[in-house]
PDB file of N, CA and C in Angstrom:
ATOM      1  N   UNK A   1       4.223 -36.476  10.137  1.00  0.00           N
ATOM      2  CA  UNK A   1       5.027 -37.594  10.610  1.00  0.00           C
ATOM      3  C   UNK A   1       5.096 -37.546  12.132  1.00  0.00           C
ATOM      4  N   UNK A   2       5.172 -38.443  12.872  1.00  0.00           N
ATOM      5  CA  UNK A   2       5.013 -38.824  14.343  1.00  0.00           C
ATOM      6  C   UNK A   2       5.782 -40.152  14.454  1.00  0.00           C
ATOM      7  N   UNK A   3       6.157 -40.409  15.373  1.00  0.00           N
ATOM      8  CA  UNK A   3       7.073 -41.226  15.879  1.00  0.00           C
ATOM      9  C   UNK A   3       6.170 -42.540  15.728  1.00  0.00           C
ATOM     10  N   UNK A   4       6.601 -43.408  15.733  1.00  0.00           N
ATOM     11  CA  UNK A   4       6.184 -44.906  15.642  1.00  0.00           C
ATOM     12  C   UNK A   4       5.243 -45.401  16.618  1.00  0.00           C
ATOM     13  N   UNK A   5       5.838 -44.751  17.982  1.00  0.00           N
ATOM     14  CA  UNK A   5       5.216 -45.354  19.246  1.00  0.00           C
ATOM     15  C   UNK A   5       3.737 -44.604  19.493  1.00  0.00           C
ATOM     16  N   UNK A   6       3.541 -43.670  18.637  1.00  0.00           N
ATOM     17  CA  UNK A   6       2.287 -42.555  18.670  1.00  0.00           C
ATOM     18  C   UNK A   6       1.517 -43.149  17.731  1.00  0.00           C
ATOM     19  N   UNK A   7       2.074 -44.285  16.777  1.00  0.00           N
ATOM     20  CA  UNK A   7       0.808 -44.825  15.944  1.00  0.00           C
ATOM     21  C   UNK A   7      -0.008 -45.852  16.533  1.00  0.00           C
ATOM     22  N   UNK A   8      -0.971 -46.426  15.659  1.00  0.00           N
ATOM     23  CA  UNK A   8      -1.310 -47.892  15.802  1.00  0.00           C
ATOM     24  C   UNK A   8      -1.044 -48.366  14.181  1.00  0.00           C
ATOM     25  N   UNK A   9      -0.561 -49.741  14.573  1.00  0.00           N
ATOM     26  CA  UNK A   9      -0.576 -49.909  13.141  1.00  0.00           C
ATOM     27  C   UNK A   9      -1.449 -50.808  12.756  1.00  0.00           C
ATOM     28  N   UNK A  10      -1.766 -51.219  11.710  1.00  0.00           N
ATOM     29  CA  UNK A  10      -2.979 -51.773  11.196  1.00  0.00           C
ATOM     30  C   UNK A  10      -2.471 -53.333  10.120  1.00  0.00           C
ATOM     31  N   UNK A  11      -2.545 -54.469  10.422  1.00  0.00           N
ATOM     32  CA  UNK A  11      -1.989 -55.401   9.903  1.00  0.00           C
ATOM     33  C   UNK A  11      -2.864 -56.331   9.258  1.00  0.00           C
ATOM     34  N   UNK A  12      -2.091 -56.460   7.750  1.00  0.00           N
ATOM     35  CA  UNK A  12      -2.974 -57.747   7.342  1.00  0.00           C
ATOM     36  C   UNK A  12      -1.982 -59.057   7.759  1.00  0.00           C
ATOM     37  N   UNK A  13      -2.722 -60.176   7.893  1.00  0.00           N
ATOM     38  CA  UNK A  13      -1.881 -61.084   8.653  1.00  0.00           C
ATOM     39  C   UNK A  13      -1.775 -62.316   7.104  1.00  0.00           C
ATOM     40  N   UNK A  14      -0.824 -63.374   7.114  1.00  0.00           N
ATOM     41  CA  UNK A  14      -0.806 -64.442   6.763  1.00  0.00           C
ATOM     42  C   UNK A  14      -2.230 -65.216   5.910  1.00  0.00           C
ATOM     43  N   UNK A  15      -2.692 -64.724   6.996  1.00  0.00           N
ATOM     44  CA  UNK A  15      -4.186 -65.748   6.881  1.00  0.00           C
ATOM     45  C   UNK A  15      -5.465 -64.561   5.657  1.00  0.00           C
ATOM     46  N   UNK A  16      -5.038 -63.089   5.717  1.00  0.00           N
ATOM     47  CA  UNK A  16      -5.387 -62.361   4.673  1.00  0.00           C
ATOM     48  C   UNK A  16      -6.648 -61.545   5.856  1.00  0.00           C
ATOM     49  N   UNK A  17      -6.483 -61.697   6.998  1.00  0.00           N
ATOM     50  CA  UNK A  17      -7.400 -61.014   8.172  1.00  0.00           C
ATOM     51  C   UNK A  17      -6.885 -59.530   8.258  1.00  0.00           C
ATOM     52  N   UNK A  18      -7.772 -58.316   8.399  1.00  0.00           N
ATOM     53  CA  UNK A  18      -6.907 -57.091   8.549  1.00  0.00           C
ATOM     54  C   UNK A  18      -7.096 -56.900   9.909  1.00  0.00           C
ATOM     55  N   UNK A  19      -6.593 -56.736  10.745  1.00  0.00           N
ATOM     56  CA  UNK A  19      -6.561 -55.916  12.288  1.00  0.00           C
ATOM     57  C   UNK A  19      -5.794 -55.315  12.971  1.00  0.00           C
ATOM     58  N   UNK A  20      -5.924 -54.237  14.252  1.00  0.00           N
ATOM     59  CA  UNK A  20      -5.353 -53.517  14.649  1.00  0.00           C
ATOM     60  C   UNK A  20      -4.829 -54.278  15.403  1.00  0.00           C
ATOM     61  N   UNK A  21      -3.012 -54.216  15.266  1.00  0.00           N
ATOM     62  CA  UNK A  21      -1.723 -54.530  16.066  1.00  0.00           C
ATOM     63  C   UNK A  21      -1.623 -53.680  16.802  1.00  0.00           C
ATOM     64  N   UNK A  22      -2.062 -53.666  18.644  1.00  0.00           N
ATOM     65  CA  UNK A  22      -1.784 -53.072  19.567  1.00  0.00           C
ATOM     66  C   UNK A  22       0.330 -53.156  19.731  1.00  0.00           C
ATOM     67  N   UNK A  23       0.402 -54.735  19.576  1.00  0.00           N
ATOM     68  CA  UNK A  23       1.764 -54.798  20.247  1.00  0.00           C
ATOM     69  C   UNK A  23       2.975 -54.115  18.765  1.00  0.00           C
ATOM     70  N   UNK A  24       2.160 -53.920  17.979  1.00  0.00           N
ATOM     71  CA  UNK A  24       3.795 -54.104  16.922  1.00  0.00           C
ATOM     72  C   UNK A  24       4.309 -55.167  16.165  1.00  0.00           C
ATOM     73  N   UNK A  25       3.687 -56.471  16.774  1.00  0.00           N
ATOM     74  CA  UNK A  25       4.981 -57.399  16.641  1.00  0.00           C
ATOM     75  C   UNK A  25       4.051 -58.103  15.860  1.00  0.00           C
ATOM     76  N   UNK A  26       2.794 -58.223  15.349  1.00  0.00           N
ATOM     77  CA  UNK A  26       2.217 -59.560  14.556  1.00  0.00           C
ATOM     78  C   UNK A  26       2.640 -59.624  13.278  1.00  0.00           C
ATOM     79  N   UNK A  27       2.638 -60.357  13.060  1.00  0.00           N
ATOM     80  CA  UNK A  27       3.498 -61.141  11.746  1.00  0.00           C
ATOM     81  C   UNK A  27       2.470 -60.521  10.921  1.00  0.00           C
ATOM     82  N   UNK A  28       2.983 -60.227   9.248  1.00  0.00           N
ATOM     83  CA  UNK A  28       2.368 -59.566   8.102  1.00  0.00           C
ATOM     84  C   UNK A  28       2.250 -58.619   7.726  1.00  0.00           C
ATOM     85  N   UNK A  29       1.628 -57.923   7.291  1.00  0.00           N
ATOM     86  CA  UNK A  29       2.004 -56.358   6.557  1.00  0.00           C
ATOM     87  C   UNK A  29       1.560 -55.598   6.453  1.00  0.00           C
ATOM     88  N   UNK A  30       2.328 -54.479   7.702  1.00  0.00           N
ATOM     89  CA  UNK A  30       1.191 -53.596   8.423  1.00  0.00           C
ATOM     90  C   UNK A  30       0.955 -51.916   7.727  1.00  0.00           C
ATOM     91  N   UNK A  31       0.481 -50.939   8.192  1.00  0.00           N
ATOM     92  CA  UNK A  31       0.656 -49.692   8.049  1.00  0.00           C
ATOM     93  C   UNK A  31       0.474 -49.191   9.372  1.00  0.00           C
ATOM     94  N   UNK A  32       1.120 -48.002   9.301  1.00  0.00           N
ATOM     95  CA  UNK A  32       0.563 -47.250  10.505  1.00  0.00           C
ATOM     96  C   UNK A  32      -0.069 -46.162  10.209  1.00  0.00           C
ATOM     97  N   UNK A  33      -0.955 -45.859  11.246  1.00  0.00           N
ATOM     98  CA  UNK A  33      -1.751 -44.380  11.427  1.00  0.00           C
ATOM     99  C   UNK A  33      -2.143 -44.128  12.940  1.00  0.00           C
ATOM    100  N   UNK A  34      -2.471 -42.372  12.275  1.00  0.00           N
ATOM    101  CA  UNK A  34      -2.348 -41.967  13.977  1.00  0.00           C
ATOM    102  C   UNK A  34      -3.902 -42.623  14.564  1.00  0.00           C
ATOM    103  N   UNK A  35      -3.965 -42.360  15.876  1.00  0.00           N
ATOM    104  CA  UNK A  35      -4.872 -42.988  16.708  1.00  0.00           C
ATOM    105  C   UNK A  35      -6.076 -42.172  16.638  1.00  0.00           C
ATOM    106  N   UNK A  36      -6.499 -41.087  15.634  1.00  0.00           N
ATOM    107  CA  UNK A  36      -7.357 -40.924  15.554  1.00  0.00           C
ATOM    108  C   UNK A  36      -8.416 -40.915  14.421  1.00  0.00           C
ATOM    109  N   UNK A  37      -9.646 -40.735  14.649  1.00  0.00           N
ATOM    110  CA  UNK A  37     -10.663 -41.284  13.122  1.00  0.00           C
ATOM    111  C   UNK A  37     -10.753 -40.269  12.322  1.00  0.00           C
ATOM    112  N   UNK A  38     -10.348 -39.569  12.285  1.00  0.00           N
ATOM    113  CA  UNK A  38      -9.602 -37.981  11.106  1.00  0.00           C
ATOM    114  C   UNK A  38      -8.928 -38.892  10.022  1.00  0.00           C
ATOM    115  N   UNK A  39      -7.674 -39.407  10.986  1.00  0.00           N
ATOM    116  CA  UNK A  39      -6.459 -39.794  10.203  1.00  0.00           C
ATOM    117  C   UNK A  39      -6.849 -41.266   9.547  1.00  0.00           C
ATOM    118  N   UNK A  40      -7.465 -42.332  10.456  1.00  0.00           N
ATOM    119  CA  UNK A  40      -8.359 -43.588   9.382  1.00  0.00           C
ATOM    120  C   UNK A  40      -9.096 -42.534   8.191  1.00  0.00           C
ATOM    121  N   UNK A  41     -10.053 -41.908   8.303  1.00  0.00           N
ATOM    122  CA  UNK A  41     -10.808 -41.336   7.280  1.00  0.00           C
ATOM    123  C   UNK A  41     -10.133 -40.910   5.916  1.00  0.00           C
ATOM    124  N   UNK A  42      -8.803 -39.952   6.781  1.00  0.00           N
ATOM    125  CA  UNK A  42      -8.057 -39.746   5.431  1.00  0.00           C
ATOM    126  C   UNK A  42      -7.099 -40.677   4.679  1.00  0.00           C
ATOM    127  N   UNK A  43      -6.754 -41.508   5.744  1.00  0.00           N
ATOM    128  CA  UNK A  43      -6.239 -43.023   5.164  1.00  0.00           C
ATOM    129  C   UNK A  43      -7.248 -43.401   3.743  1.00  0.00           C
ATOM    130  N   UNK A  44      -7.938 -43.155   4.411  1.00  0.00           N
ATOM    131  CA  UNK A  44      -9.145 -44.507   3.271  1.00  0.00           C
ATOM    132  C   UNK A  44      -9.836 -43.656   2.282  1.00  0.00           C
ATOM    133  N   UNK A  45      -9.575 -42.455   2.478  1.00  0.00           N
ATOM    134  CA  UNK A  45     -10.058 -41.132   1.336  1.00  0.00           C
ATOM    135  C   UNK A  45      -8.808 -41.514   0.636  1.00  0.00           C
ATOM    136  N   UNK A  46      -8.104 -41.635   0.814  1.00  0.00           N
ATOM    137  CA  UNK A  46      -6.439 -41.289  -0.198  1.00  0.00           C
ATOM    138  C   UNK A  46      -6.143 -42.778  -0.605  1.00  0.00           C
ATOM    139  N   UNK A  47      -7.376 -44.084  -0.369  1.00  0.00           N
ATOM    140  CA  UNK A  47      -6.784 -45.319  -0.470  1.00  0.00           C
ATOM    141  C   UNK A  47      -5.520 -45.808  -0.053  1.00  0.00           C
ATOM    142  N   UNK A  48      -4.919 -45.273   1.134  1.00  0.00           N
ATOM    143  CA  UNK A  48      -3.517 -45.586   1.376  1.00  0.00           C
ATOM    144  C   UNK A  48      -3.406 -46.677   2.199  1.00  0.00           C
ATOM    145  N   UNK A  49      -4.398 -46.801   2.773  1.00  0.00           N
ATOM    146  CA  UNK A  49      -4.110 -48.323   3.765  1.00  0.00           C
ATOM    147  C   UNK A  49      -4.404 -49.740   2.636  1.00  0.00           C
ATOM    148  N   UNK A  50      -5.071 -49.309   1.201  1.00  0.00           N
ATOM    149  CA  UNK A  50      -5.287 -50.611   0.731  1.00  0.00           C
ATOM    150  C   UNK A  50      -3.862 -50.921   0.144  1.00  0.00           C
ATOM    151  N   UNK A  51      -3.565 -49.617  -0.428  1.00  0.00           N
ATOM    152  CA  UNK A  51      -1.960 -49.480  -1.412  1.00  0.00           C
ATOM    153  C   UNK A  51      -1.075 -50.494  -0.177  1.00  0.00           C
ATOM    154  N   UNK A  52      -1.345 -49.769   1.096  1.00  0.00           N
ATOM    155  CA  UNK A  52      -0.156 -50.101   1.838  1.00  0.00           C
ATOM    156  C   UNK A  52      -0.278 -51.267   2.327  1.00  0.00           C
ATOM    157  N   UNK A  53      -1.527 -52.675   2.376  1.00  0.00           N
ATOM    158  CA  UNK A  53      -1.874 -53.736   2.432  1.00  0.00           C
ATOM    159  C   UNK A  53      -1.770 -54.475   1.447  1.00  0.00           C
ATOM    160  N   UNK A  54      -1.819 -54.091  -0.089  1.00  0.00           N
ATOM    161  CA  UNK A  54      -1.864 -54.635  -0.737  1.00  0.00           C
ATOM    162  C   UNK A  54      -2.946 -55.546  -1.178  1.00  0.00           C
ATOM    163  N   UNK A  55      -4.006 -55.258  -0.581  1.00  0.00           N
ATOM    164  CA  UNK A  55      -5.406 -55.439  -0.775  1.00  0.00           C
ATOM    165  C   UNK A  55      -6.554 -54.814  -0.948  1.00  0.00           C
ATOM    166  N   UNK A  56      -7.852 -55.371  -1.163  1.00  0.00           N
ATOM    167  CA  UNK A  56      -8.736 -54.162  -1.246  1.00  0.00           C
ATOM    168  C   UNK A  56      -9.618 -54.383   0.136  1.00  0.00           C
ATOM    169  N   UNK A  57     -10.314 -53.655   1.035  1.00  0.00           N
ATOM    170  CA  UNK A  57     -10.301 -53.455   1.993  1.00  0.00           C
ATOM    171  C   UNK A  57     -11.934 -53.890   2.155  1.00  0.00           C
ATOM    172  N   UNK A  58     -12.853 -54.985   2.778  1.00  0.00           N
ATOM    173  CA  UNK A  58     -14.621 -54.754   2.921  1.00  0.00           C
ATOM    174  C   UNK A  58     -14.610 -53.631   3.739  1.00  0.00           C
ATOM    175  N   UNK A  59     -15.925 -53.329   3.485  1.00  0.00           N
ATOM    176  CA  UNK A  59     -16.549 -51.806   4.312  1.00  0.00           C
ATOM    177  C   UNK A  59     -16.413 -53.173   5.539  1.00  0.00           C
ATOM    178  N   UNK A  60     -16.836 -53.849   5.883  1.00  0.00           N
ATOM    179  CA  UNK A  60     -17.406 -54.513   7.268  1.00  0.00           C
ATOM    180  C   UNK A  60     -15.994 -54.112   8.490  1.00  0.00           C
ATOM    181  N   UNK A  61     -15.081 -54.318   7.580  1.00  0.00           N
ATOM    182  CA  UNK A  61     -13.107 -54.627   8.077  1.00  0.00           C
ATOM    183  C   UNK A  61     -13.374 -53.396   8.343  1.00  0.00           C
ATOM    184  N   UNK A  62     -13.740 -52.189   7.710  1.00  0.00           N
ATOM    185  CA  UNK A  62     -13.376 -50.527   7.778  1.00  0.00           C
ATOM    186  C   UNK A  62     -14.510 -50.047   8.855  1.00  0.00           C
ATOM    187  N   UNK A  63     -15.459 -50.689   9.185  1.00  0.00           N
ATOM    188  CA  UNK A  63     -16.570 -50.066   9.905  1.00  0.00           C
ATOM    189  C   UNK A  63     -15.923 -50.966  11.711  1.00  0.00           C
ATOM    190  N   UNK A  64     -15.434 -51.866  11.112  1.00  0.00           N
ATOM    191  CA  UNK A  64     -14.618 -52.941  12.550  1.00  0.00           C
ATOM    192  C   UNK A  64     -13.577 -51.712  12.772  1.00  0.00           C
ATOM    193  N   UNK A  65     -12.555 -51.524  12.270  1.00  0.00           N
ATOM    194  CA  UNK A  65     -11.603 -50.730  12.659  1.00  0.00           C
ATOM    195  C   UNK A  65     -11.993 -49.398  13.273  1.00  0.00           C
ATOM    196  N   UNK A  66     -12.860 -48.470  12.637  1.00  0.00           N
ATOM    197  CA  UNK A  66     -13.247 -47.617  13.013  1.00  0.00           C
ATOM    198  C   UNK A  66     -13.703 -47.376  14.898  1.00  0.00           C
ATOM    199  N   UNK A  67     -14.784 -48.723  14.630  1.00  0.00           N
ATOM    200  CA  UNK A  67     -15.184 -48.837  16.192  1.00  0.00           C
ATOM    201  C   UNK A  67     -13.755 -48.915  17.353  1.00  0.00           C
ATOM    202  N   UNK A  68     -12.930 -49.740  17.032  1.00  0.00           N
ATOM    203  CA  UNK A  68     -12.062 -50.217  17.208  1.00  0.00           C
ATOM    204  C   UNK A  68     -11.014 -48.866  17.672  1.00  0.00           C
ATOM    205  N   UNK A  69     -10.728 -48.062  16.823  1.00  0.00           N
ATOM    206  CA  UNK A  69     -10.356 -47.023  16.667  1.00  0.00           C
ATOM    207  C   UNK A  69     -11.184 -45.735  17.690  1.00  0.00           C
ATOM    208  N   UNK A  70     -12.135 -45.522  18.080  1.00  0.00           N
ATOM    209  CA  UNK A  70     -12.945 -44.994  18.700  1.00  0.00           C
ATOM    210  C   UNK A  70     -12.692 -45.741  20.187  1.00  0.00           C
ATOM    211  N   UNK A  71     -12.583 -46.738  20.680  1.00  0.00           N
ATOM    212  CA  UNK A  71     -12.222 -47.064  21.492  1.00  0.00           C
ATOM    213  C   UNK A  71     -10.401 -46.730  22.342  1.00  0.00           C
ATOM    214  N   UNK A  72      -9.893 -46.396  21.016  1.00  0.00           N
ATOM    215  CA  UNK A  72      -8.521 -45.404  21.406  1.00  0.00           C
ATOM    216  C   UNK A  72      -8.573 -44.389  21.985  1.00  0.00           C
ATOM    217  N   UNK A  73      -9.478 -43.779  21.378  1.00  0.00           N
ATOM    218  CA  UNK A  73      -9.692 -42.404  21.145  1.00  0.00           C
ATOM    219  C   UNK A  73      -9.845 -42.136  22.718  1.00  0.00           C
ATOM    220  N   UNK A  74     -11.034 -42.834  22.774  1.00  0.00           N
ATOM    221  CA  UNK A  74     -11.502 -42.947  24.258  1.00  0.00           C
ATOM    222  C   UNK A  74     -10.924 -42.905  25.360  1.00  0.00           C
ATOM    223  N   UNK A  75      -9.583 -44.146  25.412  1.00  0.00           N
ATOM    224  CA  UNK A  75      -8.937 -44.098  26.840  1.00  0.00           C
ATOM    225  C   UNK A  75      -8.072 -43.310  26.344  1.00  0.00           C
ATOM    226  N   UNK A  76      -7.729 -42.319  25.818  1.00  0.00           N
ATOM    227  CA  UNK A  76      -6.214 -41.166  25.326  1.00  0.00           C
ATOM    228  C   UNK A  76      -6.738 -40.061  26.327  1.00  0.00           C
TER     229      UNK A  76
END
């Protein structure tokens, strides 16, 4: 467990789009995880980001995030 402000969280929106919420604040229903591709990996080994979306997830969305995610990594 880590504080809120140490995650990113990951949101499906309204429209059924999944993406990474830099600010927090986009509307729909997010999860969080830590900022690194360990913690996506074990997210998506343990199916917890679909449980916690309530959807099932394309590889395309998971290979987007990842990059996406790697780009965190980067400026940290």
């Amino acid at each position: 467990m880590k504080p809120k402000r140490e995650m990113i969280r990951i949101v499906r929106t309204p429209e059924g789009e999944i993406l990474i919420d830099p600010t927090g604040k986009r509307s729909g229903r997010g999860v969080y995880v830590c900022p690194r591709q360990d913690c996506l990996a074990q997210a998506l080994k343990r199916n917890a980001l679909a449980r916690g979306l309530n959807t099932v997830i394309p590889a395309e969305i998971i290979e987007s995030l990842e990059q996406e995610l790697k780009g965190y990594e980067e400026r940290a």
